[in-house]
C-alpha atoms as a PDB file:
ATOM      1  CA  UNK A   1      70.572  -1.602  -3.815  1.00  0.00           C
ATOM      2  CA  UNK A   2      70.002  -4.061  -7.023  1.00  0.00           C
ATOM      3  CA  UNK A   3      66.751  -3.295  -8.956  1.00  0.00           C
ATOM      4  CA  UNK A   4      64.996  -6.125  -8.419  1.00  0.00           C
ATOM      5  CA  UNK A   5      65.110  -5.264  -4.580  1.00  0.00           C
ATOM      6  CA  UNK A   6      63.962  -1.475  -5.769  1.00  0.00           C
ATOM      7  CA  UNK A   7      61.562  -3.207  -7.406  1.00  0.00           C
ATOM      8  CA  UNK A   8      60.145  -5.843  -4.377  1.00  0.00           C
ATOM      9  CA  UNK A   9      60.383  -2.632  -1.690  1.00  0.00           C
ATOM     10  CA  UNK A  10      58.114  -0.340  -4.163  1.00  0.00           C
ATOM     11  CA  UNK A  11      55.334  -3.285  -5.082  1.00  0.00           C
ATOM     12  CA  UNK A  12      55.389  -3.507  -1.385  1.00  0.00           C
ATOM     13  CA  UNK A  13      54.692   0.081  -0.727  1.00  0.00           C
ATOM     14  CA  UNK A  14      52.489  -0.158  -3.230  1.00  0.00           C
ATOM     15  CA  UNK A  15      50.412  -2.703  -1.835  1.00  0.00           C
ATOM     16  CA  UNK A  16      50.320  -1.672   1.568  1.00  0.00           C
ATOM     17  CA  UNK A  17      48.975   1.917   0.274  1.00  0.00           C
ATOM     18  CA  UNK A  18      46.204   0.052  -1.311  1.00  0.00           C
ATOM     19  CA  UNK A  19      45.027  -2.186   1.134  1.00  0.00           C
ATOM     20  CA  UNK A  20      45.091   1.243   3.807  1.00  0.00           C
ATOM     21  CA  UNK A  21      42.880   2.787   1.446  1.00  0.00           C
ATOM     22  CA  UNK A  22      40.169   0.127   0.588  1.00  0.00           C
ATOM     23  CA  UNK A  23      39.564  -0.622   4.409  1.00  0.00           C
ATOM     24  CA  UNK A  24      38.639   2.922   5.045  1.00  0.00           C
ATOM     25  CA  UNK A  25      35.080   3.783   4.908  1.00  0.00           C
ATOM     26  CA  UNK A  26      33.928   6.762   3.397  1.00  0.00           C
ATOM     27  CA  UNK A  27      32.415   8.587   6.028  1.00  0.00           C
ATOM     28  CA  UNK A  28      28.774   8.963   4.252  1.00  0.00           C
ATOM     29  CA  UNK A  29      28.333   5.411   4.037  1.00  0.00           C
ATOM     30  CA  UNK A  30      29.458   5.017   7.756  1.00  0.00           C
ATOM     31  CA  UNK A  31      26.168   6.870   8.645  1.00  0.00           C
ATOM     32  CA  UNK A  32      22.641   4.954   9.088  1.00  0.00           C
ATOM     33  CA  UNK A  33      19.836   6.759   7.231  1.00  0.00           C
ATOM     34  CA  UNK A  34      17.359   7.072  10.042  1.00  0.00           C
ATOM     35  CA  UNK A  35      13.464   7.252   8.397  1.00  0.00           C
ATOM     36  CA  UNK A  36      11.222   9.745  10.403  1.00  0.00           C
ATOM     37  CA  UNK A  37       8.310   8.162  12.635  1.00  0.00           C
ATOM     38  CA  UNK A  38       5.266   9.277  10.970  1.00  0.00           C
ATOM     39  CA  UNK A  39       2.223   9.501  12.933  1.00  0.00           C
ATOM     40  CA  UNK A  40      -1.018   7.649  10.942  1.00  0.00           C
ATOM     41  CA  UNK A  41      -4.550   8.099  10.295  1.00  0.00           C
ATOM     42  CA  UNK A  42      -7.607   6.708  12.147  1.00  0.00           C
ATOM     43  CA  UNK A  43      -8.418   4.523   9.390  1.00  0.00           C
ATOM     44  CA  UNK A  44      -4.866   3.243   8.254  1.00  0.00           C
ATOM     45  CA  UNK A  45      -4.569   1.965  12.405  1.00  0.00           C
ATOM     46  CA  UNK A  46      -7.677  -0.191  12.113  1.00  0.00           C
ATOM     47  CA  UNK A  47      -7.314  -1.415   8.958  1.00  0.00           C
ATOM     48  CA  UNK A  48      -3.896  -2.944  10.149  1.00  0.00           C
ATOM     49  CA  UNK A  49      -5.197  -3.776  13.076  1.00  0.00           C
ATOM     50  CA  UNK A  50      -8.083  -5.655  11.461  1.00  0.00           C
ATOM     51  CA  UNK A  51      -6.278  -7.543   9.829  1.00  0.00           C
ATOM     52  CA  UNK A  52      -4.781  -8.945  13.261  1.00  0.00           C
ATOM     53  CA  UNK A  53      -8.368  -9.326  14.259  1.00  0.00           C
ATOM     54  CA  UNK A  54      -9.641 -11.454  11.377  1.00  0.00           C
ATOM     55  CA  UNK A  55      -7.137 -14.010  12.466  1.00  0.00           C
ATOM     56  CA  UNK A  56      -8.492 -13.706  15.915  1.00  0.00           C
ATOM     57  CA  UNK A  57     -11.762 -14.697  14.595  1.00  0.00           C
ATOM     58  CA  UNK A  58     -13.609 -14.180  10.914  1.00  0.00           C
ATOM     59  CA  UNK A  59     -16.686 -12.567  12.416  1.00  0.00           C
ATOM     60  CA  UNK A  60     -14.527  -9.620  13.599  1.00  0.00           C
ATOM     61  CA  UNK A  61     -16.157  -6.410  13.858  1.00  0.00           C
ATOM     62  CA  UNK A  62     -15.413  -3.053  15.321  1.00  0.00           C
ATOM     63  CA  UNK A  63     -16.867  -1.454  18.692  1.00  0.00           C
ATOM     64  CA  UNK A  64     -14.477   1.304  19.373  1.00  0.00           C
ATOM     65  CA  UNK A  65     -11.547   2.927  18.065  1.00  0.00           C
ATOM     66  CA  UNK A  66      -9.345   5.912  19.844  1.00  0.00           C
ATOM     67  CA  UNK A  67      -6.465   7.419  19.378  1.00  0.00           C
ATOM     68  CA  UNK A  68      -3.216   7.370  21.658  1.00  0.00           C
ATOM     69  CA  UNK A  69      -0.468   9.759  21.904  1.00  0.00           C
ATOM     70  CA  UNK A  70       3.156   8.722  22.018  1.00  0.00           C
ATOM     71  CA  UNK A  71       6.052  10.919  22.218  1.00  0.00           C
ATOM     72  CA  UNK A  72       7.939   9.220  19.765  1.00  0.00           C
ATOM     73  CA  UNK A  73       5.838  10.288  16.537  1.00  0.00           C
ATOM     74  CA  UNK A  74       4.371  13.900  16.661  1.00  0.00           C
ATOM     75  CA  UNK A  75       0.646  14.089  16.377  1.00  0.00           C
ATOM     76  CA  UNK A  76      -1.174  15.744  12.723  1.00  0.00           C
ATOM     77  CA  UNK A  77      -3.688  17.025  12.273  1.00  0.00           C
ATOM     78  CA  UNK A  78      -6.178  13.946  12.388  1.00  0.00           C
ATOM     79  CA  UNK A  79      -3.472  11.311  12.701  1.00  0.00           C
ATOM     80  CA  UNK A  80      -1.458  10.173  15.789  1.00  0.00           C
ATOM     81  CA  UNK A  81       1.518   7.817  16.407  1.00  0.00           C
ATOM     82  CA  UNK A  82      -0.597   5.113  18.017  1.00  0.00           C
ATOM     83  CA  UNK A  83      -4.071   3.767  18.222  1.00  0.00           C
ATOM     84  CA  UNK A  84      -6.345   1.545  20.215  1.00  0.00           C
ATOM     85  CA  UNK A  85      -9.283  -0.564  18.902  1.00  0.00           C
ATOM     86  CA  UNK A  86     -11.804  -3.204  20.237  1.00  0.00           C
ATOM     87  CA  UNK A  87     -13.076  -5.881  18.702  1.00  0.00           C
ATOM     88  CA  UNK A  88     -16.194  -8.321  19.007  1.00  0.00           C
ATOM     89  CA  UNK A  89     -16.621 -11.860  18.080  1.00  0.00           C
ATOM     90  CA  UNK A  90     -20.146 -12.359  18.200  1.00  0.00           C
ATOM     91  CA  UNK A  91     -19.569 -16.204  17.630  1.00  0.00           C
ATOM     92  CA  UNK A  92     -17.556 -16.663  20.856  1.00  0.00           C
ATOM     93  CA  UNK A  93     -19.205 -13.684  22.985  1.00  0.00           C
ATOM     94  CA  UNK A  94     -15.663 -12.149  23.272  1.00  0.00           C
ATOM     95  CA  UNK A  95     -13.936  -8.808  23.410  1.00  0.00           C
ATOM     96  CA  UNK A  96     -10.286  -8.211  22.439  1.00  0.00           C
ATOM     97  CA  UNK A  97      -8.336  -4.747  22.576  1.00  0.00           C
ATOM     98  CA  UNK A  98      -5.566  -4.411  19.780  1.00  0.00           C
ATOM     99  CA  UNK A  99      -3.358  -1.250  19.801  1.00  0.00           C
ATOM    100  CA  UNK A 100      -1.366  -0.357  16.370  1.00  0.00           C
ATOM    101  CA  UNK A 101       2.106   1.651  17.120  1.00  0.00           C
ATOM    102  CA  UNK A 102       4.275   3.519  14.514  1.00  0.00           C
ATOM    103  CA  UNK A 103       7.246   2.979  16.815  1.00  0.00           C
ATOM    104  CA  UNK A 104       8.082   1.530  20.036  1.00  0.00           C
ATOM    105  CA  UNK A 105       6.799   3.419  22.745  1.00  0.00           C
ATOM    106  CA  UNK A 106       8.306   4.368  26.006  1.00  0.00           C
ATOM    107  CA  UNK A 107       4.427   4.573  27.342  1.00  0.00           C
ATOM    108  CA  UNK A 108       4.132   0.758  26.949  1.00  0.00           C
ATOM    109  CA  UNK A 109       2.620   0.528  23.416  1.00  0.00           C
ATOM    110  CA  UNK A 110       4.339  -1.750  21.285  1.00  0.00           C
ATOM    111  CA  UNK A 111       5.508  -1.328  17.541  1.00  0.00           C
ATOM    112  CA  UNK A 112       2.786  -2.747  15.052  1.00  0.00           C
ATOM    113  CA  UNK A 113      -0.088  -4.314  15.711  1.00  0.00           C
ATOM    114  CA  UNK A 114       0.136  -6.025  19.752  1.00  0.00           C
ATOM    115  CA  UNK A 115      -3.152  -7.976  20.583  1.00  0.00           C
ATOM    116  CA  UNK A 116      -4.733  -7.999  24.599  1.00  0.00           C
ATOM    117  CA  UNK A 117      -6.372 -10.341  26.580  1.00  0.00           C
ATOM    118  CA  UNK A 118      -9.850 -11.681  25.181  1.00  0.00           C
ATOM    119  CA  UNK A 119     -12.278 -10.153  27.833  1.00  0.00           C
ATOM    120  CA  UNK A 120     -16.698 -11.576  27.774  1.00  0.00           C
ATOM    121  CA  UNK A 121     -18.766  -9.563  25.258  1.00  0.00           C
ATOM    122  CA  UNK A 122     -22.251  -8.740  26.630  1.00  0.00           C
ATOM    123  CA  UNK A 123     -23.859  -6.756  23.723  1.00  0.00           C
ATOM    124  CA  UNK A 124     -26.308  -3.747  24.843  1.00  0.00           C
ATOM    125  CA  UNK A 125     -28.420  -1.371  22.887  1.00  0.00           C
ATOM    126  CA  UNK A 126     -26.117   1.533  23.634  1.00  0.00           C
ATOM    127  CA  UNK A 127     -23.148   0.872  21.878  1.00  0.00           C
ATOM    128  CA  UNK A 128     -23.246  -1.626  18.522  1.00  0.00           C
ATOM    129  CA  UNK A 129     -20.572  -2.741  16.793  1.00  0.00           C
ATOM    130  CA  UNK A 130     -20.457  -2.156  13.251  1.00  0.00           C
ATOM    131  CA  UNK A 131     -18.583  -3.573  10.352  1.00  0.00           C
ATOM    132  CA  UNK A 132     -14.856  -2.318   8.476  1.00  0.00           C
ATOM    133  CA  UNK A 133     -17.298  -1.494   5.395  1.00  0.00           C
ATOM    134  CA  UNK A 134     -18.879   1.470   7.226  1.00  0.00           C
ATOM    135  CA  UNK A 135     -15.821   3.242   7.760  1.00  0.00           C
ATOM    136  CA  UNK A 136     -15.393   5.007   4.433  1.00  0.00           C
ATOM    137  CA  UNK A 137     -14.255   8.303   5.846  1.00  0.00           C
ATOM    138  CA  UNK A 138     -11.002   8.837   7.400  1.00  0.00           C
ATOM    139  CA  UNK A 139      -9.911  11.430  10.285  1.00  0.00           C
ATOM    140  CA  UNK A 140      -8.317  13.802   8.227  1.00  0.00           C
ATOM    141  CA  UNK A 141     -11.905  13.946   6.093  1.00  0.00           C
ATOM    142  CA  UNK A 142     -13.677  13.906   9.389  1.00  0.00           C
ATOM    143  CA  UNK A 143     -11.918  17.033  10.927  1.00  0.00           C
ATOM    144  CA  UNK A 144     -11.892  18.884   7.386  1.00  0.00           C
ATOM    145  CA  UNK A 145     -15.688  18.320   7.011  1.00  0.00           C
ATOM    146  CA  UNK A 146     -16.236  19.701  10.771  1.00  0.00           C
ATOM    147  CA  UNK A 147     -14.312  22.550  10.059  1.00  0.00           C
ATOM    148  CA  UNK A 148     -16.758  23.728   7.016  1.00  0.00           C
ATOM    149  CA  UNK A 149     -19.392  24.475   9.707  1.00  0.00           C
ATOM    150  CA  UNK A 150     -18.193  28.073  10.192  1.00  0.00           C
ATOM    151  CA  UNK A 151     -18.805  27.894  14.086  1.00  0.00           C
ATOM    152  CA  UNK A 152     -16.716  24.859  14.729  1.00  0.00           C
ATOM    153  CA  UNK A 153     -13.656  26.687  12.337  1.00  0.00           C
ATOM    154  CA  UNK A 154     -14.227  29.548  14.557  1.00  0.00           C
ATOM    155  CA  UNK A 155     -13.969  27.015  17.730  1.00  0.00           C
ATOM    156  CA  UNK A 156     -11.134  25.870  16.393  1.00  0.00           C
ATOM    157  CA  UNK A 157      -9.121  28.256  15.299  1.00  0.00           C
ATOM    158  CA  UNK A 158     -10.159  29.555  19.183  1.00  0.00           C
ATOM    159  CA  UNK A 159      -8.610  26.895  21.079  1.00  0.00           C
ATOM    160  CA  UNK A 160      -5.441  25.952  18.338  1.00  0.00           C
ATOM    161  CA  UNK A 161      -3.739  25.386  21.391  1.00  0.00           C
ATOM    162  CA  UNK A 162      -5.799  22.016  21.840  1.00  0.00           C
ATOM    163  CA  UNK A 163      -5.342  18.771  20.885  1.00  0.00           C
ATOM    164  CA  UNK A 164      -7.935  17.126  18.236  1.00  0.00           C
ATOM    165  CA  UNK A 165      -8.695  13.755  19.000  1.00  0.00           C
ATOM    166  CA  UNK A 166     -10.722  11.206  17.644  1.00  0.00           C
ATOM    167  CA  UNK A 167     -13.275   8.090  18.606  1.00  0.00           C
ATOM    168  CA  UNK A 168     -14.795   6.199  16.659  1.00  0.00           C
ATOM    169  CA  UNK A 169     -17.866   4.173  17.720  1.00  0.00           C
ATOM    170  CA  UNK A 170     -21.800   3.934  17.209  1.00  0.00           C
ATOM    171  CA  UNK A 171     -23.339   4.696  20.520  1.00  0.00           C
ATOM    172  CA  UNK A 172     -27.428   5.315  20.044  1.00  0.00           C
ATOM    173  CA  UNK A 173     -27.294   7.493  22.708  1.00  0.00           C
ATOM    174  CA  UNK A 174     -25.426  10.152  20.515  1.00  0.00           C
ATOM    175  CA  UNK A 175     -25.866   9.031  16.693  1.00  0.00           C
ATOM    176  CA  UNK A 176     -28.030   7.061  14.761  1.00  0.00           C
ATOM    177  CA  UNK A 177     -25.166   5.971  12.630  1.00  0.00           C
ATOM    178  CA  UNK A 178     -21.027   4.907  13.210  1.00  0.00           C
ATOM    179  CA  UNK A 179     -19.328   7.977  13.526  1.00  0.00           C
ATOM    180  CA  UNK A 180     -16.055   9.518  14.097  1.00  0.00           C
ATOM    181  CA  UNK A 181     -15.959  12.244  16.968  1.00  0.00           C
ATOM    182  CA  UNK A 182     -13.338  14.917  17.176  1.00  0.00           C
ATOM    183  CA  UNK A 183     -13.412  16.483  20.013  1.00  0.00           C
ATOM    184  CA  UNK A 184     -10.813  19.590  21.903  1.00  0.00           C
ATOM    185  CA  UNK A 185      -9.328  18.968  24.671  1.00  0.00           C
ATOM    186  CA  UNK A 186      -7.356  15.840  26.872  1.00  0.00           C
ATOM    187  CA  UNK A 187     -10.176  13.676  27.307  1.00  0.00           C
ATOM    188  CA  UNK A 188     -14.133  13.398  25.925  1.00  0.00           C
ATOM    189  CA  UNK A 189     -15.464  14.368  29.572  1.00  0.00           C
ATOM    190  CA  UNK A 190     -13.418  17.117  30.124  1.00  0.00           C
ATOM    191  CA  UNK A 191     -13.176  18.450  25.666  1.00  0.00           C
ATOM    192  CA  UNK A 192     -13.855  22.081  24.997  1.00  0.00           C
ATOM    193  CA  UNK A 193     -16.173  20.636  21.829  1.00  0.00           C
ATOM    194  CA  UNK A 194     -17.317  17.716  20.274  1.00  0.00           C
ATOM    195  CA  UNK A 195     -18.208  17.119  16.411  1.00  0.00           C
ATOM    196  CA  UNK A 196     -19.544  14.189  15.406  1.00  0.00           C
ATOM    197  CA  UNK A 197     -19.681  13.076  11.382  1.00  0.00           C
ATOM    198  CA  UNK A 198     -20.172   9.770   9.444  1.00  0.00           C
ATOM    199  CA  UNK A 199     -17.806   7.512   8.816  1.00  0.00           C
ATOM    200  CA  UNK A 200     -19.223   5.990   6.256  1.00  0.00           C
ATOM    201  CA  UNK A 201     -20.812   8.784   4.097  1.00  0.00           C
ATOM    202  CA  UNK A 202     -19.205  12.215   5.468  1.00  0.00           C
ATOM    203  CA  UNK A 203     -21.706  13.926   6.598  1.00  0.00           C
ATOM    204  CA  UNK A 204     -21.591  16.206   9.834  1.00  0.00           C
ATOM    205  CA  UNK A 205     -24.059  15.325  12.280  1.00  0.00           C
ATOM    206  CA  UNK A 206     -23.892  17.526  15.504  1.00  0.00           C
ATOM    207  CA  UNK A 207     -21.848  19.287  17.849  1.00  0.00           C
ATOM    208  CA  UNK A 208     -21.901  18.819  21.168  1.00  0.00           C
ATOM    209  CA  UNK A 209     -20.967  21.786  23.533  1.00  0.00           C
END
């Protein structure tokens, strides 16, 4: 063999060595960096959700707020993977539900912020609506200034096995203010306890049971 076909066969080697090695892909970059779901506070879900709202209509203000649980984000201590808010235009006398999701949920709640049907608005003297500016307090704040009362850390520490969960509305038949209730248990009627503090200045109010 001559050297200039030594020479062709080895450049070809060569070659084919290098292109073999470029198309493989290192195994770390291969893999897909997944981000946890986070579950989110009461007050991060309806500010993105009022935002959604304002759209809707200017005059957008809140009546109720509530968490939901998914099983795709694990609940925290005063935050949950998806929440649940109505609003009321008092211009057009109309109702809309918005839901906020940290992921998409196998329970029917979609990722972000998903909009319902707009439903009549009869206001009552029961439950007001109130305006984004009163809610100063999150749920985290709410549940840490409940558990200063030394009876409801007691309570709490009691049933651990509980949920926590929150609403947040101004009924007159329980507050004089908007407030954000924790309460024990899987549902309001059926809670353990209730706690009820202000959402815009902090301050516990009551317990209930």
């Amino acid at each position: 063999m001559n050297l200039q076909k030594l020479y062709i066969l080895s450049a070809t080697a060569a070659f084919a060595l290098l292109a073999g090695c470029s198309s493989e892909v290192p195994k770390d970059a291969a893999k897909k960096v997944v981000k946890p779901v986070v579950a989110v506070s009461g007050q991060t879900a309806l500010f993105e959700m009022y935002k959604t709202a304002r759209s809707w209509n200017k005059d957008a203000t809140i009546l109720h707020l509530e968490n939901l649980d998914i099983p795709e984000a694990k609940a925290e201590p005063g935050k949950y993977g998806a929440w649940k808010a109505t609003f009321v235009s008092f211009e057009k006398k109309r109702r809309r539900e918005f839901t906020y999701s940290v992921a998409e949920s196998s329970t029917g709640v979609h990722k972000g912020v998903f909009p319902g049907e707009e439903m009549a608005y009869i206001s009552n003297t029961q439950n007001r609506i109130f305006n984004i500016a009163d809610v100063k307090i999150d749920t985290m704040e709410a549940l840490e200034v409940a558990k200063q009362q030394k009876d409801i850390a007691d309570f709490a520490a009691k049933h651990a096995d509980l949920p926590v969960q929150f609403v947040l509305e101004w009924n007159m038949q329980l507050c004089p203010v908007a407030a954000w209730r924790a309460y024990w248990g899987q549902s309001v009627s059926t809670s353990e306890g209730s706690v009820f503090v202000d959402a815009e200045s902090g301050k516990f109010i009551k317990k209930l049971r």
